[in-house]
PDB file of N, CA and C in Angstrom:
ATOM      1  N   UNK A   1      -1.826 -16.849   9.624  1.00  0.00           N
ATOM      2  CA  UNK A   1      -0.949 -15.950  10.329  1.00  0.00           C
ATOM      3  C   UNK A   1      -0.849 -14.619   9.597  1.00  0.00           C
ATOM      4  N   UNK A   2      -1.974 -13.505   9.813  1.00  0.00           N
ATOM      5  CA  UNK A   2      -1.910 -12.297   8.960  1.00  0.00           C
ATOM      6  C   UNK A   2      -1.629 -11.110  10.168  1.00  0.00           C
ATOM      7  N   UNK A   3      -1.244  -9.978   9.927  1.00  0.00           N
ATOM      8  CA  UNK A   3      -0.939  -8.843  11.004  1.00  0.00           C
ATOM      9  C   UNK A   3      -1.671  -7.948   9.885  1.00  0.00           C
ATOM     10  N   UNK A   4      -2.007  -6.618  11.218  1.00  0.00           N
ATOM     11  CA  UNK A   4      -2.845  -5.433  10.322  1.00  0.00           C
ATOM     12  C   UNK A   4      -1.453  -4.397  10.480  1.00  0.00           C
ATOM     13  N   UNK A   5      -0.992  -4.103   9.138  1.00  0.00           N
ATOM     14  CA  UNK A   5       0.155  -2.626   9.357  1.00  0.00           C
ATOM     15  C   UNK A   5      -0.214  -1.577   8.655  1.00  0.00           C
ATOM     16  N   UNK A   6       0.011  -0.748   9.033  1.00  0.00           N
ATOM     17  CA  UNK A   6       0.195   0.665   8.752  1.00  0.00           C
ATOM     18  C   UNK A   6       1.100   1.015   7.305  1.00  0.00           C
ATOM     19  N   UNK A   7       0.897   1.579   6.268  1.00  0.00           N
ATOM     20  CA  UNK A   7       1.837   2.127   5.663  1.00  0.00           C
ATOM     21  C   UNK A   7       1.658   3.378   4.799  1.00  0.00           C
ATOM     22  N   UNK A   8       2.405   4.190   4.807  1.00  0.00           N
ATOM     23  CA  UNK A   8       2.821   5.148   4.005  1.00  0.00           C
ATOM     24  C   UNK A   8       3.298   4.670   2.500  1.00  0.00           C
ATOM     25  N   UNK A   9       2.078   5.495   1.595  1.00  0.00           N
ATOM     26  CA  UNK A   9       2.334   5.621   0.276  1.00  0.00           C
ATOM     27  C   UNK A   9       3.852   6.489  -0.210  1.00  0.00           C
ATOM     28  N   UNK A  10       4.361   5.692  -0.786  1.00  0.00           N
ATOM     29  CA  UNK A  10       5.927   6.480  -1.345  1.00  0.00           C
ATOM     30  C   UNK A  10       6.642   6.360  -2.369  1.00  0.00           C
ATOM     31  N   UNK A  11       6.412   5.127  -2.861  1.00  0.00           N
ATOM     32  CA  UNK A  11       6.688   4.148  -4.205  1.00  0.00           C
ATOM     33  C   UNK A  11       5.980   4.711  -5.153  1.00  0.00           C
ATOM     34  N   UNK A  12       6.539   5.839  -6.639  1.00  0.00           N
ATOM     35  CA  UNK A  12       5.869   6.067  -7.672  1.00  0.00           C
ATOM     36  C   UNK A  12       5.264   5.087  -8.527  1.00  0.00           C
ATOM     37  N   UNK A  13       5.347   3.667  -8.280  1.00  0.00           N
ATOM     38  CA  UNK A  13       5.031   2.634  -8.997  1.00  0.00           C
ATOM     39  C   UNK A  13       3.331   2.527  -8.736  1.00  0.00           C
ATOM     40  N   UNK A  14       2.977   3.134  -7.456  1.00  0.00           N
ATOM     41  CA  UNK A  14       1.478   2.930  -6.786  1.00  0.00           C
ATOM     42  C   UNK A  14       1.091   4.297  -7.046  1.00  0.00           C
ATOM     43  N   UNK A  15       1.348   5.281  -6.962  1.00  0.00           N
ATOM     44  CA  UNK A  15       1.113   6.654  -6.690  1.00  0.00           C
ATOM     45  C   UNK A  15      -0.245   6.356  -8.020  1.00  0.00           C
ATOM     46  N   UNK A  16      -1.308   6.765  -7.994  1.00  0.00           N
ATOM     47  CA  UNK A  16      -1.781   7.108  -8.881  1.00  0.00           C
ATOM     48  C   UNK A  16      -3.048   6.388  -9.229  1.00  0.00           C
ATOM     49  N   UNK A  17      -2.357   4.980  -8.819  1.00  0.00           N
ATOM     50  CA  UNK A  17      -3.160   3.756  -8.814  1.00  0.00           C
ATOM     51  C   UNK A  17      -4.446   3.896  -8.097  1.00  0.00           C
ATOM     52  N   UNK A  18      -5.349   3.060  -8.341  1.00  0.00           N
ATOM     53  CA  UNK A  18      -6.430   2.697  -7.709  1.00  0.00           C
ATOM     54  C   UNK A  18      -6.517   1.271  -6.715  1.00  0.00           C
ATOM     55  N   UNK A  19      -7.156   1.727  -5.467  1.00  0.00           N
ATOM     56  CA  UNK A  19      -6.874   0.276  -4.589  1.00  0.00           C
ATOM     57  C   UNK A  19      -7.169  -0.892  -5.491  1.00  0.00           C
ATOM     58  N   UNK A  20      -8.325  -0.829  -6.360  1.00  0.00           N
ATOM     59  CA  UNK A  20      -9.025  -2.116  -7.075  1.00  0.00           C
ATOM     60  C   UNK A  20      -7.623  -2.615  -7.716  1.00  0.00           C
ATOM     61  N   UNK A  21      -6.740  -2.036  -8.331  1.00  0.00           N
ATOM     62  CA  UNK A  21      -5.739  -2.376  -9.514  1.00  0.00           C
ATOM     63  C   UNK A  21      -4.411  -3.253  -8.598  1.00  0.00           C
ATOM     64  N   UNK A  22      -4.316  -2.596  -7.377  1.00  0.00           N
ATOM     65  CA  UNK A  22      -3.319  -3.650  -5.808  1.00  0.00           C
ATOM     66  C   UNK A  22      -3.761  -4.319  -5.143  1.00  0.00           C
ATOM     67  N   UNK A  23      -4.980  -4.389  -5.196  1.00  0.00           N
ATOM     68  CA  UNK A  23      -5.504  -4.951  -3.991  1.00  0.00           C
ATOM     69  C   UNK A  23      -6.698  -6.383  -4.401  1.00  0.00           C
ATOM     70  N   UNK A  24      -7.496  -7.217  -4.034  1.00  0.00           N
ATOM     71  CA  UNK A  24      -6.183  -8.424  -3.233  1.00  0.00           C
ATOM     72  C   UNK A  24      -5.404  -8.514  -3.938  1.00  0.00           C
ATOM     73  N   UNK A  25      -4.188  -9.370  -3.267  1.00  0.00           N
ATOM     74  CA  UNK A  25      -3.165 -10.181  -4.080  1.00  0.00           C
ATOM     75  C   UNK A  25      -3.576 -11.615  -2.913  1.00  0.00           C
ATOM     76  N   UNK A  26      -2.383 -12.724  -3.176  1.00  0.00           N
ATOM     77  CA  UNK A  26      -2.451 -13.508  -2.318  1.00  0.00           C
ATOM     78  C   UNK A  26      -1.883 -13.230  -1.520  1.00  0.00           C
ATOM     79  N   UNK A  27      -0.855 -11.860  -1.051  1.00  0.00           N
ATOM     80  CA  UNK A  27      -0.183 -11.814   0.131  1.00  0.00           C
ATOM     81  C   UNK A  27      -0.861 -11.158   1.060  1.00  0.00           C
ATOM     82  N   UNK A  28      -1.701  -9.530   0.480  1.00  0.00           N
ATOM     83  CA  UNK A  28      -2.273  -8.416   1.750  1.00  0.00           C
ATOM     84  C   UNK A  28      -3.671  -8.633   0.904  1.00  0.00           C
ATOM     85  N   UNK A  29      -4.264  -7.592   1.726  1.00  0.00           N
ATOM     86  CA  UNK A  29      -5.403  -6.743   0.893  1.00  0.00           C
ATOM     87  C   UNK A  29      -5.583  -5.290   1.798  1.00  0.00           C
ATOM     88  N   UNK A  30      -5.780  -4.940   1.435  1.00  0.00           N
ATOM     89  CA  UNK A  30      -6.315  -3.156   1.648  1.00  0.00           C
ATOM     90  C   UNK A  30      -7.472  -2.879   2.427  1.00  0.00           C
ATOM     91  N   UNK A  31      -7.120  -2.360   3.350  1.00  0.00           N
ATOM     92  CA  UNK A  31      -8.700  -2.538   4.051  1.00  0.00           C
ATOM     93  C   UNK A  31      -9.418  -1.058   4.493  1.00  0.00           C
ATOM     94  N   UNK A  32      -8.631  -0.275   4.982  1.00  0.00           N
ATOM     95  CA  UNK A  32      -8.465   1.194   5.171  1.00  0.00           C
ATOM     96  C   UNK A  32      -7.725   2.584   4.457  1.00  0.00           C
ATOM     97  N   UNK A  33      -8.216   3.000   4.249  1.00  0.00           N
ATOM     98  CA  UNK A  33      -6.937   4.387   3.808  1.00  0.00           C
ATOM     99  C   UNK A  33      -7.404   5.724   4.452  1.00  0.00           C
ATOM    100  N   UNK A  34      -6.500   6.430   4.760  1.00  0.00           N
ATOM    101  CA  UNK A  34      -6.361   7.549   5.167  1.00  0.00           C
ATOM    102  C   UNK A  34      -5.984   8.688   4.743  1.00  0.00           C
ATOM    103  N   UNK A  35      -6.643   9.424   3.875  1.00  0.00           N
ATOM    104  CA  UNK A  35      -6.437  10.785   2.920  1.00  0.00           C
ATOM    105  C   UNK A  35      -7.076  11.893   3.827  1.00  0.00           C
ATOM    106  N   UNK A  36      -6.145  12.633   3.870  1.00  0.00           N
ATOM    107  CA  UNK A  36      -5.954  14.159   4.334  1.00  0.00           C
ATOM    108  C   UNK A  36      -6.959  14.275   5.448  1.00  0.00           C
ATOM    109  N   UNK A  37      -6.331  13.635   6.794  1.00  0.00           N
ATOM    110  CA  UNK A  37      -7.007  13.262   7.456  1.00  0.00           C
ATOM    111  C   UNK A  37      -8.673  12.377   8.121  1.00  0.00           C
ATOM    112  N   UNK A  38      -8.789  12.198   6.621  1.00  0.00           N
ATOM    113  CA  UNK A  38     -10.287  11.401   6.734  1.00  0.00           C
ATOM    114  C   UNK A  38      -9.815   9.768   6.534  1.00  0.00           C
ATOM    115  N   UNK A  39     -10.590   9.082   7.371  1.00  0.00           N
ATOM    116  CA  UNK A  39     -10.280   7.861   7.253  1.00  0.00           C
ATOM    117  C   UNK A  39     -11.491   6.936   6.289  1.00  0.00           C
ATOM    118  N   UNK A  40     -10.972   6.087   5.464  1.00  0.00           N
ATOM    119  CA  UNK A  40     -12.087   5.680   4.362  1.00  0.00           C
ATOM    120  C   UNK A  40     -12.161   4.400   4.383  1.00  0.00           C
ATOM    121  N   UNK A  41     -13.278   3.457   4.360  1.00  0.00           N
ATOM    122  CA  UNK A  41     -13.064   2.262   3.873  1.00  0.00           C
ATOM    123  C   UNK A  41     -12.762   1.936   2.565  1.00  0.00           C
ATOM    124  N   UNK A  42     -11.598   0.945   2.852  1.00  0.00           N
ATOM    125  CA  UNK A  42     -11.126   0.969   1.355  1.00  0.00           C
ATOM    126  C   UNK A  42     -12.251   0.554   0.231  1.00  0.00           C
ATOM    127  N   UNK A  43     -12.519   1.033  -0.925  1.00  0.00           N
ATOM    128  CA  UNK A  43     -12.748   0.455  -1.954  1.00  0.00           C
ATOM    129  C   UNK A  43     -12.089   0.318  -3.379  1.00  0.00           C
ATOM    130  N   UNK A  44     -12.543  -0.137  -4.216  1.00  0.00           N
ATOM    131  CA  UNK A  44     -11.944  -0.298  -4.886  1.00  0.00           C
ATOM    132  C   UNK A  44     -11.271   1.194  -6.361  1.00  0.00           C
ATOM    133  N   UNK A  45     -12.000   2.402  -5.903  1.00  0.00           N
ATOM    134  CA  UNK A  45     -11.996   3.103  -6.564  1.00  0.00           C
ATOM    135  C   UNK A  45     -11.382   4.510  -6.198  1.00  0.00           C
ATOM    136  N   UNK A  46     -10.933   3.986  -4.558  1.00  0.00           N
ATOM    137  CA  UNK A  46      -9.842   5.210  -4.030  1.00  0.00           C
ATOM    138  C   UNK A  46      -8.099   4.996  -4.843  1.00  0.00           C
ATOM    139  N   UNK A  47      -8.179   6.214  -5.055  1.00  0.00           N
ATOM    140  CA  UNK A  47      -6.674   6.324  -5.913  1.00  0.00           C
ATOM    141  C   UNK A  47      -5.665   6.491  -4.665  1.00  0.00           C
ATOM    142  N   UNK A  48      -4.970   5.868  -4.702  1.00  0.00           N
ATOM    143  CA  UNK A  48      -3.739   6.424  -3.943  1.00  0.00           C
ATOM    144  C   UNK A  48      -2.702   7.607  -4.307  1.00  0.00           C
ATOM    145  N   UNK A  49      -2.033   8.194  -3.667  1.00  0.00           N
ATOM    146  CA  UNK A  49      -1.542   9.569  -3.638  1.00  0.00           C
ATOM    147  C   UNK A  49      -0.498   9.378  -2.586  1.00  0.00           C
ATOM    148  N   UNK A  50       0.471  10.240  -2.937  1.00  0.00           N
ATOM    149  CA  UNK A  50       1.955  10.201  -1.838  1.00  0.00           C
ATOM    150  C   UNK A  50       1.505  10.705  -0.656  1.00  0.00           C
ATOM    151  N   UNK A  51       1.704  10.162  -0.091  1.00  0.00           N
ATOM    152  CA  UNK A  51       2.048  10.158   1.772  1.00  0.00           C
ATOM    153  C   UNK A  51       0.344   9.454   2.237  1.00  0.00           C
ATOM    154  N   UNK A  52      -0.323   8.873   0.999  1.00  0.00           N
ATOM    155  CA  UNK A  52      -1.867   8.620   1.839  1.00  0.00           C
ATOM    156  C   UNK A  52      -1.212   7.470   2.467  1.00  0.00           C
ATOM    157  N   UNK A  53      -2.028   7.361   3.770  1.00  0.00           N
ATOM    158  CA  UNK A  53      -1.472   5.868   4.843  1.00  0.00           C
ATOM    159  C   UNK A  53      -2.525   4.962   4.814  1.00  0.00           C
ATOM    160  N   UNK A  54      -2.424   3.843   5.000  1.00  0.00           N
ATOM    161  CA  UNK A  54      -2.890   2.350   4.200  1.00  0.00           C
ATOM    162  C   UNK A  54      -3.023   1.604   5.297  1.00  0.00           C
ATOM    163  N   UNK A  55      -4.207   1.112   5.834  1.00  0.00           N
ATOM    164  CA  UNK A  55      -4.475  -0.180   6.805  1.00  0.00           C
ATOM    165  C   UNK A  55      -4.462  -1.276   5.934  1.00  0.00           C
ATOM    166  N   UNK A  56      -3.117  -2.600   5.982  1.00  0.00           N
ATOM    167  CA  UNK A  56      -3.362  -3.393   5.156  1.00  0.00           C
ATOM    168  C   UNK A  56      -3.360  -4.947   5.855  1.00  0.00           C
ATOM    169  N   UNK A  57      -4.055  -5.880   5.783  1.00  0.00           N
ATOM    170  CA  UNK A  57      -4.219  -7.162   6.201  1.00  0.00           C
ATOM    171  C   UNK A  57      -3.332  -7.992   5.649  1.00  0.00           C
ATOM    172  N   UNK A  58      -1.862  -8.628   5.985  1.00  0.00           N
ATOM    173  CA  UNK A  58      -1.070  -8.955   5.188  1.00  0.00           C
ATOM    174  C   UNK A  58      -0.684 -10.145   5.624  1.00  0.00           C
ATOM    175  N   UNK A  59       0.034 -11.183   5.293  1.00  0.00           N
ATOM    176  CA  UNK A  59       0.203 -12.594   6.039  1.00  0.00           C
ATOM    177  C   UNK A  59       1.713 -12.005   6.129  1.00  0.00           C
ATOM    178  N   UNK A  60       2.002 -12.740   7.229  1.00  0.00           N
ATOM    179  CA  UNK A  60       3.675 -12.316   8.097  1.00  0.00           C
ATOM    180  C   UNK A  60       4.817 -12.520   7.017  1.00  0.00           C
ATOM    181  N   UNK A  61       4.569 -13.603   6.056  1.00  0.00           N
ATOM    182  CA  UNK A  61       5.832 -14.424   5.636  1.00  0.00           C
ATOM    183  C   UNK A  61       5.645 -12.863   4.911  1.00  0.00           C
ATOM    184  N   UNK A  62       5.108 -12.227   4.489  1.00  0.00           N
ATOM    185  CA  UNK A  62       5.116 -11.405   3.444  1.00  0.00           C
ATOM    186  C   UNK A  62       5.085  -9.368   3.432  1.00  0.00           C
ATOM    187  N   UNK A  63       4.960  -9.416   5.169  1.00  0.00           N
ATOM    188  CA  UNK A  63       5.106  -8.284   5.231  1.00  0.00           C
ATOM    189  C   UNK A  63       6.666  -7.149   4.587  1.00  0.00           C
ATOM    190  N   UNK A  64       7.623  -7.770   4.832  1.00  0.00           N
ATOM    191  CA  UNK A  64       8.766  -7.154   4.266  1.00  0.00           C
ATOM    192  C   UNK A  64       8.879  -6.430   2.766  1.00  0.00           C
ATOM    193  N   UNK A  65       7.932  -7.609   2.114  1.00  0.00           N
ATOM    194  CA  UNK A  65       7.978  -7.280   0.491  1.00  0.00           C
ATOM    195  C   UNK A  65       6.567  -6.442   0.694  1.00  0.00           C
ATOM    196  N   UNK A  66       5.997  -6.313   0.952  1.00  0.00           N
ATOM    197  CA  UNK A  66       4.508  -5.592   0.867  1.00  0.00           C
ATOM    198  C   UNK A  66       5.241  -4.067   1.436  1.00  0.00           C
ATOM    199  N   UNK A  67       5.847  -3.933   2.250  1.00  0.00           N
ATOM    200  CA  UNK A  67       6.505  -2.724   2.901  1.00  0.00           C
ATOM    201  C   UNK A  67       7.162  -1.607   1.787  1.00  0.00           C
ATOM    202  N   UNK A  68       7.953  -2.842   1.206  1.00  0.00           N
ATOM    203  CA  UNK A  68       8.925  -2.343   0.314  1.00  0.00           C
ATOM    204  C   UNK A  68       8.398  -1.770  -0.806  1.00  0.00           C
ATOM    205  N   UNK A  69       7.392  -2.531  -1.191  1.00  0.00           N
ATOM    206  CA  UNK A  69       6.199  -2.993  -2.204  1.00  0.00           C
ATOM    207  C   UNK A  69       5.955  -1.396  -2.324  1.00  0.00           C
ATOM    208  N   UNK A  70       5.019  -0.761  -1.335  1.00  0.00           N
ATOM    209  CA  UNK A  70       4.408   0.623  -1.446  1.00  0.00           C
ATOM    210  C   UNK A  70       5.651   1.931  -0.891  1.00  0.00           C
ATOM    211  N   UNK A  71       6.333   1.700  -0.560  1.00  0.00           N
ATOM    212  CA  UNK A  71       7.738   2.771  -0.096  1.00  0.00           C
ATOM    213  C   UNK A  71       8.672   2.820  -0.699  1.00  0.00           C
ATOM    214  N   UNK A  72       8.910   2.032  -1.579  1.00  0.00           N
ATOM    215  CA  UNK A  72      10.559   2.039  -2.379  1.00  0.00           C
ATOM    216  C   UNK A  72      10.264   2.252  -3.444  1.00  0.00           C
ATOM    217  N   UNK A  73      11.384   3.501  -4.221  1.00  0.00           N
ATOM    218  CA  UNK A  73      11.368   3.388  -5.934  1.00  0.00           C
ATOM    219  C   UNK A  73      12.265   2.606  -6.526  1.00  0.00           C
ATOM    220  N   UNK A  74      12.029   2.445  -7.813  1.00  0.00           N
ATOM    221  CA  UNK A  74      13.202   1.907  -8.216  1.00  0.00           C
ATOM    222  C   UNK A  74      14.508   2.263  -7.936  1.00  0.00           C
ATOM    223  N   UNK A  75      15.188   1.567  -7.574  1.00  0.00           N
ATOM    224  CA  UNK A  75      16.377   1.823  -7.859  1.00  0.00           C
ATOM    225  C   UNK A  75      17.433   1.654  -8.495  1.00  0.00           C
ATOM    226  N   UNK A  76      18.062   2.666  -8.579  1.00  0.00           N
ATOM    227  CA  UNK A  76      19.104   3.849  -9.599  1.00  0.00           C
ATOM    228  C   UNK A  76      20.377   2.990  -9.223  1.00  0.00           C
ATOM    229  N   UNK A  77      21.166   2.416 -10.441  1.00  0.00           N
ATOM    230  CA  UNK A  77      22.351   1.961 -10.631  1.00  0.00           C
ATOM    231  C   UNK A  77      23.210   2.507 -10.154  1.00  0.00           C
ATOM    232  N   UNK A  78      24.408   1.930  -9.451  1.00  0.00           N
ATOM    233  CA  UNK A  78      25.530   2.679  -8.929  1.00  0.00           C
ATOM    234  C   UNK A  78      26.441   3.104  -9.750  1.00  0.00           C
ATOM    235  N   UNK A  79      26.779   4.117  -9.554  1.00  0.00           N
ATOM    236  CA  UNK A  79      28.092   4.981 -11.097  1.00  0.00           C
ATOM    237  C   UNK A  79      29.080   4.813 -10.372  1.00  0.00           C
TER     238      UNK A  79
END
């Protein structure tokens, strides 16, 4: 049970990274990316960069955390 989603790079934790270094895990894998309008098959040696968008093959139980995974920074303690 896997779905193909869409996502936007946003999470400084990935920014910088290379698909090879995220990609597989046992939940997604990376299959597409989309930098400055060119669409690429993923390999393992495209870096990711803020706002690049991500075709990723992910199993359902696990889309939520994979979402969060590439869009969320840490977050900052409440004062």
């Amino acid at each position: 049970d896997c779905e193909l989603i869409d996502i936007k790079v946003k999470a400084k934790k990935v920014i910088g990274k290379s698909i090879g270094q995220i990609s597989p895990t046992k939940d997604y894998i990376v299959i597409m990316c989309e930098k400055n309008d060119e669409e690429l098959i993923a390999n393992n040696d495209i870096i990711l960069q803020e706002d690049d968008t991500f075709t990723v093959l992910v199993k359902r139980k696990a889309i939520k955390k994979t979402r969060k995974y590439f869009t969320k920074n840490s977050i900052l303690p409440s004062i």
